[in-house]
PDB file of N, CA and C in Angstrom:
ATOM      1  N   UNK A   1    -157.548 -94.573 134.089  1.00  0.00           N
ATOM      2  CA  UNK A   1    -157.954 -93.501 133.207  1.00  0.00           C
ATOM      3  C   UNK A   1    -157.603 -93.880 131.766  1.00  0.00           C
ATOM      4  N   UNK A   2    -158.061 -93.587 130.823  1.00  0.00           N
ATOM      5  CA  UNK A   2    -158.389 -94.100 129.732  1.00  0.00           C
ATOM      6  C   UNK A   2    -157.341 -93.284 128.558  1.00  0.00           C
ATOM      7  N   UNK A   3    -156.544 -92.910 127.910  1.00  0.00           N
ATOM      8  CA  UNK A   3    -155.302 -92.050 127.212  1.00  0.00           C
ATOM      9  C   UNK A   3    -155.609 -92.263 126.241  1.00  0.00           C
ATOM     10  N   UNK A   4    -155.660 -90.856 125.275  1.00  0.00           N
ATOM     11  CA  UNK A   4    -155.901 -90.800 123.859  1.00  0.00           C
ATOM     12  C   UNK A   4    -155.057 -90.929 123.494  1.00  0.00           C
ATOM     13  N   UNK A   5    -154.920 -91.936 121.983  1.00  0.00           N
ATOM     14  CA  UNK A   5    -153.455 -92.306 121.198  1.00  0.00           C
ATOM     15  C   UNK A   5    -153.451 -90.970 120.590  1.00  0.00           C
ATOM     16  N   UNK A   6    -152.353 -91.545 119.275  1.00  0.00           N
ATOM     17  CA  UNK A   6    -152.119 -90.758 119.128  1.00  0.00           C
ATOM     18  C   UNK A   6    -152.611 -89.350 117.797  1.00  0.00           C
ATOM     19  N   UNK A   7    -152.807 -88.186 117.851  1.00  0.00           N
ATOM     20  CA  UNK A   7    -153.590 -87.366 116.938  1.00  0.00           C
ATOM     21  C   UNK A   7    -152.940 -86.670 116.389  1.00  0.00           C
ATOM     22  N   UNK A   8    -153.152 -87.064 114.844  1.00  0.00           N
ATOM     23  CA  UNK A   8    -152.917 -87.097 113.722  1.00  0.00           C
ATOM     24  C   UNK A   8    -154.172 -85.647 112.948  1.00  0.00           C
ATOM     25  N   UNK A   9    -153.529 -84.539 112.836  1.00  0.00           N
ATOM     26  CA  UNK A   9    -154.166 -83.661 112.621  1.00  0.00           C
ATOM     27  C   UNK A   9    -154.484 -83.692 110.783  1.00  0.00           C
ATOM     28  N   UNK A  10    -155.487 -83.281 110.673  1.00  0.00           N
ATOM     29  CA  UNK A  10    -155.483 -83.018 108.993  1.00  0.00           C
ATOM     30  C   UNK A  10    -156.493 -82.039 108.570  1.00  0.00           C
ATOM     31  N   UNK A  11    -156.297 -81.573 107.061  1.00  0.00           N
ATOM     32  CA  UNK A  11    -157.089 -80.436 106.908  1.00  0.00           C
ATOM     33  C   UNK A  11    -158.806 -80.516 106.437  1.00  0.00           C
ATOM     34  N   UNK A  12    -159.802 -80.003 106.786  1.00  0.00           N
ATOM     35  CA  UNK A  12    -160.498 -80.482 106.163  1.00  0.00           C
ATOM     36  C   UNK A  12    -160.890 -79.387 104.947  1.00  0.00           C
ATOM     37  N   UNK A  13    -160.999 -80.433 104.081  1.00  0.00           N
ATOM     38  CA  UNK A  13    -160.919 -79.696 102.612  1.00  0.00           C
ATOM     39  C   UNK A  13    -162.647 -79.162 102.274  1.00  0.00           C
ATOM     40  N   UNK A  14    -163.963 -79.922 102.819  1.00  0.00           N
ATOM     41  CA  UNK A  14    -164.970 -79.881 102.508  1.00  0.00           C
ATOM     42  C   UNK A  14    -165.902 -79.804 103.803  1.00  0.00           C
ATOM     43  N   UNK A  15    -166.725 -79.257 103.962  1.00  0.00           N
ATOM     44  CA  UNK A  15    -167.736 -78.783 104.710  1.00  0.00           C
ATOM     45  C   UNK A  15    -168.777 -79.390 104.928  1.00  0.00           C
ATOM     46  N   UNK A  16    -169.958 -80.155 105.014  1.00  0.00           N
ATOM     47  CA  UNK A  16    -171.721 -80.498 104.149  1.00  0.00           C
ATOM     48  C   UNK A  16    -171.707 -78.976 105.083  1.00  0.00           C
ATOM     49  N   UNK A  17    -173.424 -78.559 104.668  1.00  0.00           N
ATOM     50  CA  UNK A  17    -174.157 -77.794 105.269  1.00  0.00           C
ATOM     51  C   UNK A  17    -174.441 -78.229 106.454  1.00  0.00           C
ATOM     52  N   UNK A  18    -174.850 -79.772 107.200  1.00  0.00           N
ATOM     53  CA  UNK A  18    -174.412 -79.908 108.344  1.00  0.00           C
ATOM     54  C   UNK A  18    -173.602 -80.346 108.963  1.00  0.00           C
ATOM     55  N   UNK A  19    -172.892 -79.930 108.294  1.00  0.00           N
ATOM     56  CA  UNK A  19    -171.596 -79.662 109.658  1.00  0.00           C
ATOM     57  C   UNK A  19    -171.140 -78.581 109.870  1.00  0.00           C
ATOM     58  N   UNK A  20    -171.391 -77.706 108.921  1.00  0.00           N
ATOM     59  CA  UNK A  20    -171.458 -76.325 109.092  1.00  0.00           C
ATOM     60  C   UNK A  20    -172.154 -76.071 110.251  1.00  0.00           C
ATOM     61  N   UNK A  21    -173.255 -76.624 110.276  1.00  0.00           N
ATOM     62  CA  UNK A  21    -174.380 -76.143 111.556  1.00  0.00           C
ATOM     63  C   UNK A  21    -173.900 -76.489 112.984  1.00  0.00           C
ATOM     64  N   UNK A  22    -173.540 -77.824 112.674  1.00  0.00           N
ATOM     65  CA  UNK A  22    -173.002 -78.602 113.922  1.00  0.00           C
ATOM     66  C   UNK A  22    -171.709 -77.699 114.526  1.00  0.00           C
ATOM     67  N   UNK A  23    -171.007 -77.311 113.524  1.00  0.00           N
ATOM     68  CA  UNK A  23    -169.459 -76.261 114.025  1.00  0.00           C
ATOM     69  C   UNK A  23    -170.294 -75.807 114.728  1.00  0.00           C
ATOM     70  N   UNK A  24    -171.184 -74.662 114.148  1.00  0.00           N
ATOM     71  CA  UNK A  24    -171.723 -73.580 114.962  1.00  0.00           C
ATOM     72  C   UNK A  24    -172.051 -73.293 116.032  1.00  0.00           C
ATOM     73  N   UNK A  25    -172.945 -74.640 115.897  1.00  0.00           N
ATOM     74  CA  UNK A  25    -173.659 -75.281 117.284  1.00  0.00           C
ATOM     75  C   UNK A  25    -172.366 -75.665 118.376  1.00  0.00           C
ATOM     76  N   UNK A  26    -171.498 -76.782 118.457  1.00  0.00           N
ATOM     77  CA  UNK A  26    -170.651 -76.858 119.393  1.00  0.00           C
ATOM     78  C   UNK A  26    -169.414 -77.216 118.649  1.00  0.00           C
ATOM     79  N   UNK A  27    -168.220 -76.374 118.433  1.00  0.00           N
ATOM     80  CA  UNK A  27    -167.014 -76.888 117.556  1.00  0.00           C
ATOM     81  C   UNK A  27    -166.218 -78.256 117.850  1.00  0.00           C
ATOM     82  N   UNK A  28    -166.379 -78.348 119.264  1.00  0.00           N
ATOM     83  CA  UNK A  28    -165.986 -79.287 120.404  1.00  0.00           C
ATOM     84  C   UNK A  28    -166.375 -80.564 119.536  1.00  0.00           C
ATOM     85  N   UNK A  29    -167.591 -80.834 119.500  1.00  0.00           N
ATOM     86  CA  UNK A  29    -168.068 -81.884 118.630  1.00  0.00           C
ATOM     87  C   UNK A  29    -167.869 -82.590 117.575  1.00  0.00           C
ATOM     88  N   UNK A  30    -167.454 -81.222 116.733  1.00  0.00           N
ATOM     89  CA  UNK A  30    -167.257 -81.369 115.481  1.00  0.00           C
ATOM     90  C   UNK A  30    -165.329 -81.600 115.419  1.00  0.00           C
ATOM     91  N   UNK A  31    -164.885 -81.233 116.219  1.00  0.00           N
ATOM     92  CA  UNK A  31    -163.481 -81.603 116.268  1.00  0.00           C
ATOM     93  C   UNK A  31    -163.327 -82.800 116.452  1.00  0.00           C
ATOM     94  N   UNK A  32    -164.267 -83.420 117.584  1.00  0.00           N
ATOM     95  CA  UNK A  32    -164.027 -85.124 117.880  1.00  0.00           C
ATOM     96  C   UNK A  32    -164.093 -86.033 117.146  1.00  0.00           C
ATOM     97  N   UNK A  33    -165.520 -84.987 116.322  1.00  0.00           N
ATOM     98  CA  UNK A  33    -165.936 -86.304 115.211  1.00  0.00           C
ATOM     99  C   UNK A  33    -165.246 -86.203 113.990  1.00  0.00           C
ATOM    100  N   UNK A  34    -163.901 -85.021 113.462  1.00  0.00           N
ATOM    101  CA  UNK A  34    -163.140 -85.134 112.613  1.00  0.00           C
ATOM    102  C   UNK A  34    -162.462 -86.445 113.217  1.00  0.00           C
ATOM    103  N   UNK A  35    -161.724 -86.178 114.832  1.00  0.00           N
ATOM    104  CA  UNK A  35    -160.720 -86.698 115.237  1.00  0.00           C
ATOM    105  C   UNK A  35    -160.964 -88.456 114.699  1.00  0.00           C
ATOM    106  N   UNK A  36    -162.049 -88.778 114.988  1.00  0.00           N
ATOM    107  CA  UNK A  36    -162.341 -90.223 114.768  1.00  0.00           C
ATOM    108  C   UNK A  36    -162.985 -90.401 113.522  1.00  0.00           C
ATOM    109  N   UNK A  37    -162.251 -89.999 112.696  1.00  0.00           N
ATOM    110  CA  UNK A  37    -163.025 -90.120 111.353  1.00  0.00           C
ATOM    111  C   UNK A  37    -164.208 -90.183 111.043  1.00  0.00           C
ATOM    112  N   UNK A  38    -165.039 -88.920 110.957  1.00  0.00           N
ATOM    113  CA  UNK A  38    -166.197 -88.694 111.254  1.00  0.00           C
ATOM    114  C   UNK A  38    -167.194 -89.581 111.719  1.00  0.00           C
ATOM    115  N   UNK A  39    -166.726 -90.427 112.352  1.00  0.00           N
ATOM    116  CA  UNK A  39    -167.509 -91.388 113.248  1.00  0.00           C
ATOM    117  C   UNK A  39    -168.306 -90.667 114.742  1.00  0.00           C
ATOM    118  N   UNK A  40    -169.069 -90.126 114.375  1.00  0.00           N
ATOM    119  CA  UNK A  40    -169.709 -88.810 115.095  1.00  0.00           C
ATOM    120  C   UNK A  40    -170.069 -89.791 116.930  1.00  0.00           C
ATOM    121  N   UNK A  41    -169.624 -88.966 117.979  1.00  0.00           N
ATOM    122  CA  UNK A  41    -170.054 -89.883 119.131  1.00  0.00           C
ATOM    123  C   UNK A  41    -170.953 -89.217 119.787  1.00  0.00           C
ATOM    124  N   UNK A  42    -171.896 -88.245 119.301  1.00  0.00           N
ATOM    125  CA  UNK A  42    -173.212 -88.144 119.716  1.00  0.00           C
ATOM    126  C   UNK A  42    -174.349 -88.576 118.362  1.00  0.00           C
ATOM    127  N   UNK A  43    -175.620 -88.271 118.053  1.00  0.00           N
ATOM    128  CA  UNK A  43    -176.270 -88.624 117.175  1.00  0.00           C
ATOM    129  C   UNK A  43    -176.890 -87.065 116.557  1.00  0.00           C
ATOM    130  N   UNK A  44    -176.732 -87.405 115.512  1.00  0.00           N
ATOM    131  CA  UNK A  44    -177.157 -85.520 114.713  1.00  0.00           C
ATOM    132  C   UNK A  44    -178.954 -85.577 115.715  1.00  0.00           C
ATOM    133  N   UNK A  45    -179.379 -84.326 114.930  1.00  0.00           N
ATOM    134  CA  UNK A  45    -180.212 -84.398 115.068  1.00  0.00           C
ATOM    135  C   UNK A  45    -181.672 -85.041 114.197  1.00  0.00           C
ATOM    136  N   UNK A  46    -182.663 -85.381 114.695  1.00  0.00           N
ATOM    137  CA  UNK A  46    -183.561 -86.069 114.338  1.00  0.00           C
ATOM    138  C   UNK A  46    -183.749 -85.544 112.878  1.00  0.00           C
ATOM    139  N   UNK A  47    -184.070 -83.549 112.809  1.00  0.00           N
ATOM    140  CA  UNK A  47    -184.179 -83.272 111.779  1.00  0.00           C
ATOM    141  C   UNK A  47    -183.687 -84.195 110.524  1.00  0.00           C
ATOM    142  N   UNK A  48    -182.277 -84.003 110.981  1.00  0.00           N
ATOM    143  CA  UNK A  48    -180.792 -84.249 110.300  1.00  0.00           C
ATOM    144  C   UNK A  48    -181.470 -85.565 109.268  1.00  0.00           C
ATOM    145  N   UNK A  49    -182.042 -86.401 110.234  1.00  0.00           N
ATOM    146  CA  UNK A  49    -182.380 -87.435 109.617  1.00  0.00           C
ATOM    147  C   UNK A  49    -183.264 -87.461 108.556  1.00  0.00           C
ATOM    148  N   UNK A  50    -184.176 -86.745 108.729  1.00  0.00           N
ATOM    149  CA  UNK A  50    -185.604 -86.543 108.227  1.00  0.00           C
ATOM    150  C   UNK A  50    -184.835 -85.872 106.581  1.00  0.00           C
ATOM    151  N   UNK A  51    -184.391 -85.125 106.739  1.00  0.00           N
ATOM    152  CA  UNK A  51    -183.682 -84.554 106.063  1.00  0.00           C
ATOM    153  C   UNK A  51    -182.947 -85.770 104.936  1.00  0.00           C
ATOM    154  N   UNK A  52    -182.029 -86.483 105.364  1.00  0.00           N
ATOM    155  CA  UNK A  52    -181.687 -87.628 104.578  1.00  0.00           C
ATOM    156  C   UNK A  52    -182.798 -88.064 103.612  1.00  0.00           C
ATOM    157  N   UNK A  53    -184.031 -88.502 104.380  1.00  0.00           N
ATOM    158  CA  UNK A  53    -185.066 -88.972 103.330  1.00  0.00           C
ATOM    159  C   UNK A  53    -185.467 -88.251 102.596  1.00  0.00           C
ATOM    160  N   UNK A  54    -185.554 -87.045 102.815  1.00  0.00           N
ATOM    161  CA  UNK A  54    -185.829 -85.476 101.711  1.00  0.00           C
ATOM    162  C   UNK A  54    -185.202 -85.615 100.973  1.00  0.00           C
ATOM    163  N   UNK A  55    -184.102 -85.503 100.802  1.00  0.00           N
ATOM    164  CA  UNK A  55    -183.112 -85.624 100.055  1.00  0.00           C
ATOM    165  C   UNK A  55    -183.289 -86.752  99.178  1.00  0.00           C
ATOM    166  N   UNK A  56    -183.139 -88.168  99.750  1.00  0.00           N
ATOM    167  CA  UNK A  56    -183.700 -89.086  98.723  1.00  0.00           C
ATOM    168  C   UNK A  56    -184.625 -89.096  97.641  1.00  0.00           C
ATOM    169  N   UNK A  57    -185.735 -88.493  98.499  1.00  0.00           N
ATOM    170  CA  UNK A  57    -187.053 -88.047  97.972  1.00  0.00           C
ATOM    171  C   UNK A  57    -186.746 -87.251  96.202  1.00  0.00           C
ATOM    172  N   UNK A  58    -186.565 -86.038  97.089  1.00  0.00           N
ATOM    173  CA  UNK A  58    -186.080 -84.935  95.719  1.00  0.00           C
ATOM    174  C   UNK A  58    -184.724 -85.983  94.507  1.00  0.00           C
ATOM    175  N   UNK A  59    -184.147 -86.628  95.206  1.00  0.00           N
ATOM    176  CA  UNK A  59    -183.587 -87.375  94.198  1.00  0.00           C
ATOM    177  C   UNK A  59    -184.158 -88.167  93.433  1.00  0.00           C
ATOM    178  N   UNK A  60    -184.655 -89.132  93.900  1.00  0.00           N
ATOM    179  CA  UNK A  60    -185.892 -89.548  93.410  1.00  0.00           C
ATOM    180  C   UNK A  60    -186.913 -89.110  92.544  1.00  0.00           C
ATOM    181  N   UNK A  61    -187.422 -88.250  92.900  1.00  0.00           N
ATOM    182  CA  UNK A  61    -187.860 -86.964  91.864  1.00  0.00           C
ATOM    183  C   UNK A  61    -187.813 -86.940  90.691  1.00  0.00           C
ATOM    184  N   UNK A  62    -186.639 -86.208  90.793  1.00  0.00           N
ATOM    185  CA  UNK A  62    -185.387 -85.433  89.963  1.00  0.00           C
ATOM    186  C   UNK A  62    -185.177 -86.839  88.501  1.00  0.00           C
ATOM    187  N   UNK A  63    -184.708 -88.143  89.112  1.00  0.00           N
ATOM    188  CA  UNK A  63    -184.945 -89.008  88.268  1.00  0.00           C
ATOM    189  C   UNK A  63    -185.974 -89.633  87.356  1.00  0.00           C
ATOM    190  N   UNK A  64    -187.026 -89.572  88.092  1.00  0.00           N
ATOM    191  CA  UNK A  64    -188.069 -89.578  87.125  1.00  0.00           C
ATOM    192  C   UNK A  64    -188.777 -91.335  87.997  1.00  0.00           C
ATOM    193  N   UNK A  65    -187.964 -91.540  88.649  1.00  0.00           N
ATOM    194  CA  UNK A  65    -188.625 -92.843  89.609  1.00  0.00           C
ATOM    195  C   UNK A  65    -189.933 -92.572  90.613  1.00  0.00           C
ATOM    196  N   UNK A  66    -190.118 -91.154  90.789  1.00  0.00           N
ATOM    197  CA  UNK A  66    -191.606 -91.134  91.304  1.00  0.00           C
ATOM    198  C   UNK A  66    -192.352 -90.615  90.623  1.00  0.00           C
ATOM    199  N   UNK A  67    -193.307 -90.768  89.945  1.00  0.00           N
ATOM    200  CA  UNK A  67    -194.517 -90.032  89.043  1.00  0.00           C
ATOM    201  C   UNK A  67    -195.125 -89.429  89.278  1.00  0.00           C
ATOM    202  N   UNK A  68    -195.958 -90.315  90.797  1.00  0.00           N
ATOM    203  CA  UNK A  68    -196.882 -89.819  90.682  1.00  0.00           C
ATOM    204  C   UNK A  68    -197.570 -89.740  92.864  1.00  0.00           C
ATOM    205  N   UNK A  69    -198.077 -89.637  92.985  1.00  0.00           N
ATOM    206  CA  UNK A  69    -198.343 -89.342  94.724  1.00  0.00           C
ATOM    207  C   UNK A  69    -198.156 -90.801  95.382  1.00  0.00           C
ATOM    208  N   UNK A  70    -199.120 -91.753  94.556  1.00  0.00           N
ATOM    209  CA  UNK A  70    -198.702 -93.455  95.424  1.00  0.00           C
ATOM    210  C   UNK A  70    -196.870 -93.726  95.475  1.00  0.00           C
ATOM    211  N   UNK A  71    -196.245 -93.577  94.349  1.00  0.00           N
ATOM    212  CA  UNK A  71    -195.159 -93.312  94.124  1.00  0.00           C
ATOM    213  C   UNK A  71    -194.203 -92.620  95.638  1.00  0.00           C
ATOM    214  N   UNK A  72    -195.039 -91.679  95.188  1.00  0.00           N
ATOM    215  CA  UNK A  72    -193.975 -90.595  96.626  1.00  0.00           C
ATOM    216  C   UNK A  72    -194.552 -91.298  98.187  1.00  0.00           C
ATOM    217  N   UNK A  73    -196.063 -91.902  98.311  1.00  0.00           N
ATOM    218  CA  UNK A  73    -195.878 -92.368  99.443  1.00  0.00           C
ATOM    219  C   UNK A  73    -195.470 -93.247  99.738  1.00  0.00           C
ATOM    220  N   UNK A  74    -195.278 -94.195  98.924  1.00  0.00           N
ATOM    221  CA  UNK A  74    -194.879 -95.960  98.796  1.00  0.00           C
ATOM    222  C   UNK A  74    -193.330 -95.992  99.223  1.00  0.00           C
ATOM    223  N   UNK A  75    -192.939 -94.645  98.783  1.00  0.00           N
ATOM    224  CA  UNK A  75    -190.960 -94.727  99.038  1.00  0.00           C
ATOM    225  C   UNK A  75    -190.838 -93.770  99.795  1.00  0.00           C
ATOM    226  N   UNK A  76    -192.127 -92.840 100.090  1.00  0.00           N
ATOM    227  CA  UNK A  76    -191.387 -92.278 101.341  1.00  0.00           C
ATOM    228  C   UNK A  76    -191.810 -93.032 102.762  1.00  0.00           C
ATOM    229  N   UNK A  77    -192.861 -93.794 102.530  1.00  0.00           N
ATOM    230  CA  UNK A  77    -192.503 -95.126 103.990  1.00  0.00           C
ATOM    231  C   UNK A  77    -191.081 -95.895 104.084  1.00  0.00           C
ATOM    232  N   UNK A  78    -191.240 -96.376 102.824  1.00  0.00           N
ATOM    233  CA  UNK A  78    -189.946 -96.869 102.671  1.00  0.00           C
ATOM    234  C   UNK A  78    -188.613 -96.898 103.008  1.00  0.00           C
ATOM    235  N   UNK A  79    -188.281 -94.992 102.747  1.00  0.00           N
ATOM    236  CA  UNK A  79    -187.634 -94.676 103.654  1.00  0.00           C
ATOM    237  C   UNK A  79    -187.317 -94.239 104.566  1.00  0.00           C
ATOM    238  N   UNK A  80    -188.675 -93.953 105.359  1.00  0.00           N
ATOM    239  CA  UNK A  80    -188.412 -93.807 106.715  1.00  0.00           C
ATOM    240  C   UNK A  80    -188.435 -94.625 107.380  1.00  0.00           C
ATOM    241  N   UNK A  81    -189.028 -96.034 106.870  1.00  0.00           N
ATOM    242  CA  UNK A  81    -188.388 -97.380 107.795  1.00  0.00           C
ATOM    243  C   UNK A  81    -187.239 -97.364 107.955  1.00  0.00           C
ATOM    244  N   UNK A  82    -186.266 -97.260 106.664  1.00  0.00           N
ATOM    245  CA  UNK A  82    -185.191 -97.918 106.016  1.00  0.00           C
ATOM    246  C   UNK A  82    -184.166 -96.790 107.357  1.00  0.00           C
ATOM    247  N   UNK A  83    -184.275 -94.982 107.090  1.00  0.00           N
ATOM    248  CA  UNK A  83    -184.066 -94.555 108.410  1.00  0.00           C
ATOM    249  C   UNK A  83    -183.804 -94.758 109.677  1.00  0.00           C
ATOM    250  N   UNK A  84    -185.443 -95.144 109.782  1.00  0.00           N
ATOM    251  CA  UNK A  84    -185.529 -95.862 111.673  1.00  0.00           C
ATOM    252  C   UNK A  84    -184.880 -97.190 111.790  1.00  0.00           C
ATOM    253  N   UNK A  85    -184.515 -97.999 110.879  1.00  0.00           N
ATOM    254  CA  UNK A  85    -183.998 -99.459 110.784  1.00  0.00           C
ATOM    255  C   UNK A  85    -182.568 -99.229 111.086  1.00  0.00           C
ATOM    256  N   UNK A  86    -181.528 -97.899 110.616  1.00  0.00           N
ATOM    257  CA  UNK A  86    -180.578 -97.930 110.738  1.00  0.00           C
ATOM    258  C   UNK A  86    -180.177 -96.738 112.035  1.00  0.00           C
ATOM    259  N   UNK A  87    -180.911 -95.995 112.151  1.00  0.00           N
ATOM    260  CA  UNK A  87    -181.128 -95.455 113.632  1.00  0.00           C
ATOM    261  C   UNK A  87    -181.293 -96.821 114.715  1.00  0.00           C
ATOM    262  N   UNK A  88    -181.893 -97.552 114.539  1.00  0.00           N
ATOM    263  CA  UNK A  88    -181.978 -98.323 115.346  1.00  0.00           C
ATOM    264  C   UNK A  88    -180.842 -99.190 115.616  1.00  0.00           C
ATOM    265  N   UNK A  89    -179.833 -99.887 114.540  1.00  0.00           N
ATOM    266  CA  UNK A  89    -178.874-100.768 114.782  1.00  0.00           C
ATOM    267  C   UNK A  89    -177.915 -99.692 115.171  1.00  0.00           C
ATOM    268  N   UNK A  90    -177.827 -98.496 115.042  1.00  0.00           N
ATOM    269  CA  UNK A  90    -177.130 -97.730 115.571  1.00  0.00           C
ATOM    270  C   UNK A  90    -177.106 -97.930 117.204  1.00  0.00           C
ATOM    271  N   UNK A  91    -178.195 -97.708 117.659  1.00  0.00           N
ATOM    272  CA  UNK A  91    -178.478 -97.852 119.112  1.00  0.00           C
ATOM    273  C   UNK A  91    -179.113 -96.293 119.345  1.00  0.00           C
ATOM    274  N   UNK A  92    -179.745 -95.797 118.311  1.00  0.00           N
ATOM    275  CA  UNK A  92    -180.125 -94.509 118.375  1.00  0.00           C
ATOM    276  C   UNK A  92    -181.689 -94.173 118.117  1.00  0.00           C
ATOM    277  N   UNK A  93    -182.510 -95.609 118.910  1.00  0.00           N
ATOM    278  CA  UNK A  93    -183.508 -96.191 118.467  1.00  0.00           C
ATOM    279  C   UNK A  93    -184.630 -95.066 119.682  1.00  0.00           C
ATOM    280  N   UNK A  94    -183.966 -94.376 120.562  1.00  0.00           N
ATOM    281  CA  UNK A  94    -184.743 -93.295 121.086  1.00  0.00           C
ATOM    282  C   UNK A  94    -185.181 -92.370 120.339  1.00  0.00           C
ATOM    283  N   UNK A  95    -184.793 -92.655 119.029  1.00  0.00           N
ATOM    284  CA  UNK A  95    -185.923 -91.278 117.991  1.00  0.00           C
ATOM    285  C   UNK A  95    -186.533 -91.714 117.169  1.00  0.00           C
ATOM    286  N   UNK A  96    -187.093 -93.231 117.368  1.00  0.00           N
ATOM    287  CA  UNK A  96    -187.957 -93.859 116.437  1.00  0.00           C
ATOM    288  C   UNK A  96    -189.000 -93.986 117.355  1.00  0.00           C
ATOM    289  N   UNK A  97    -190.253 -93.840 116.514  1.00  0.00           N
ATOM    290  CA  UNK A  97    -190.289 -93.455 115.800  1.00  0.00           C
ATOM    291  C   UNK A  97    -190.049 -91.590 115.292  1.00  0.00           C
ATOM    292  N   UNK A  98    -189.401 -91.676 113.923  1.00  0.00           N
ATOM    293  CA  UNK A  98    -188.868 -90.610 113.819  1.00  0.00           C
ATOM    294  C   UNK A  98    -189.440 -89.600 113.212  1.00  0.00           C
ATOM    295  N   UNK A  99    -190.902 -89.963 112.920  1.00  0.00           N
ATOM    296  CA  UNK A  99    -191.877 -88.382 112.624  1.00  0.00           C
ATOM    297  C   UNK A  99    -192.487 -87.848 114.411  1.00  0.00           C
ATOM    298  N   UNK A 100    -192.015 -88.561 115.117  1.00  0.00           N
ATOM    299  CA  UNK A 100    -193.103 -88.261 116.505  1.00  0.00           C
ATOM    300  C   UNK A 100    -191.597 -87.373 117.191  1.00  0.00           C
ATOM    301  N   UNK A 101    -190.284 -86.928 116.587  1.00  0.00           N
ATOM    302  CA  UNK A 101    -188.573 -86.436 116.523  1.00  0.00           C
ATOM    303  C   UNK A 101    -188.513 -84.899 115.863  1.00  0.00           C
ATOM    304  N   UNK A 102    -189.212 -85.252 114.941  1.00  0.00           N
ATOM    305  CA  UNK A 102    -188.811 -84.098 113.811  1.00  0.00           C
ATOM    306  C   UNK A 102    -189.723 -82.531 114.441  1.00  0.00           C
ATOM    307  N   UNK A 103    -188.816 -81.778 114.641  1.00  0.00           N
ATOM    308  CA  UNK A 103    -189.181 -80.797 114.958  1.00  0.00           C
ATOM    309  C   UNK A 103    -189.351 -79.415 114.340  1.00  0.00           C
ATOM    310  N   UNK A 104    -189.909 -78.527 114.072  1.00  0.00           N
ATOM    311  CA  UNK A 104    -190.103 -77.424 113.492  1.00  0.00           C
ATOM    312  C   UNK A 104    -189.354 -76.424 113.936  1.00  0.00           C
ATOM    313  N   UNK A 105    -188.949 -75.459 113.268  1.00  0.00           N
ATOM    314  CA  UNK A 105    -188.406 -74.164 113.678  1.00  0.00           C
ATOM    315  C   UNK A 105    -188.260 -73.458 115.341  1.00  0.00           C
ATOM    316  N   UNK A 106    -189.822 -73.823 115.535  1.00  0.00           N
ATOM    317  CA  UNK A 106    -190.298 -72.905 116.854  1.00  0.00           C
ATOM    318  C   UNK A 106    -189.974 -74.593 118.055  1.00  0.00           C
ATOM    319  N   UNK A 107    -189.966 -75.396 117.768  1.00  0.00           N
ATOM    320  CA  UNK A 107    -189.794 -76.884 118.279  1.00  0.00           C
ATOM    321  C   UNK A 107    -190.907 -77.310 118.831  1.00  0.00           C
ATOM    322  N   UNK A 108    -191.679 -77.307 118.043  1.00  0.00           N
ATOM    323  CA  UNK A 108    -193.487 -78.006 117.593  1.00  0.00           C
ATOM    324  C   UNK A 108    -192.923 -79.155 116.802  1.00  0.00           C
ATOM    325  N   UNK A 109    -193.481 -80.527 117.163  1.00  0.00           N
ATOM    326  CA  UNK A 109    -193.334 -81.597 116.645  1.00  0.00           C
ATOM    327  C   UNK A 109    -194.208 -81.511 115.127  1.00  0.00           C
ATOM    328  N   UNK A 110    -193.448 -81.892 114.240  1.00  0.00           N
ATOM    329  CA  UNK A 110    -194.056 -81.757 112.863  1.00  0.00           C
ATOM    330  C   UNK A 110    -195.566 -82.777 112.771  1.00  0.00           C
TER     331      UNK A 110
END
C-alpha cells in the first residue's frame, strides 16, 4: 500500500474563478491539487481550456496585436494547436481535438 508523506498544510491566499468552480464542483479535488502543489491529478475541463485561448485572444486584443479578422484567425489556430500540443504532452490528448470538447451550457458541443 502506497503512504502519504508528509502534509504540510498552508493557507491559500488567492482563488482564480476556476477554482472557485472546481471547490464547488468537488472540494476533495481541489484539496489534493492544493496538497501537491497545484499539480492538479485529474484534467480541468475542456471548457477550462478553450477558455485559456479566450483569454489569450482578448489579450491579444486589448494590445493592439490583432487588427483585424485574418489576425484573430491566424492566432486563434495558433492557439488552439499550441493548446492541443500541450494537452497532448500532458497525456490529456483524449480532448483533442479540442473544439469537437467544448461544450455549451445545456452540453451541446459548440
Amino acid at each position: 500500500m502506497n503512504k502519504v508523506g508528509k502534509i504540510v498544510f498552508k493557507n491559500i491566499n488567492r482563488i482564480s474563478p476556476n477554482e472557485f468552480y472546481s471547490m464547488n464542483n468537488c472540494a476533495y479535488k481541489s484539496l489534493l491539487a492544493e496538497a501537491s502543489d497545484k499539480k492538479s491529478l485529474l484534467p480541468i475541463s475542456p471548457n477550462a481550456y478553450f477558455g485559456i485561448v479566450l483569454h489569450k485572444m482578448l489579450e491579444m486584443i486589448a494590445k493592439g496585436v490583432i487588427i483585424n479578422e485574418n489576425d484573430f484567425n491566424k492566432i486563434f489556430d495558433e492557439q488552439m494547436k499550441s493548446q492541443e500540443d500541450n494537452l497532448k504532452q500532458h497525456s490529456h490528448d483524449f480532448f483533442v481535438p479540442l473544439h469537437l470538447n467544448v461544450k455549451d451550457k445545456d452540453g451541446n458541443i459548440l
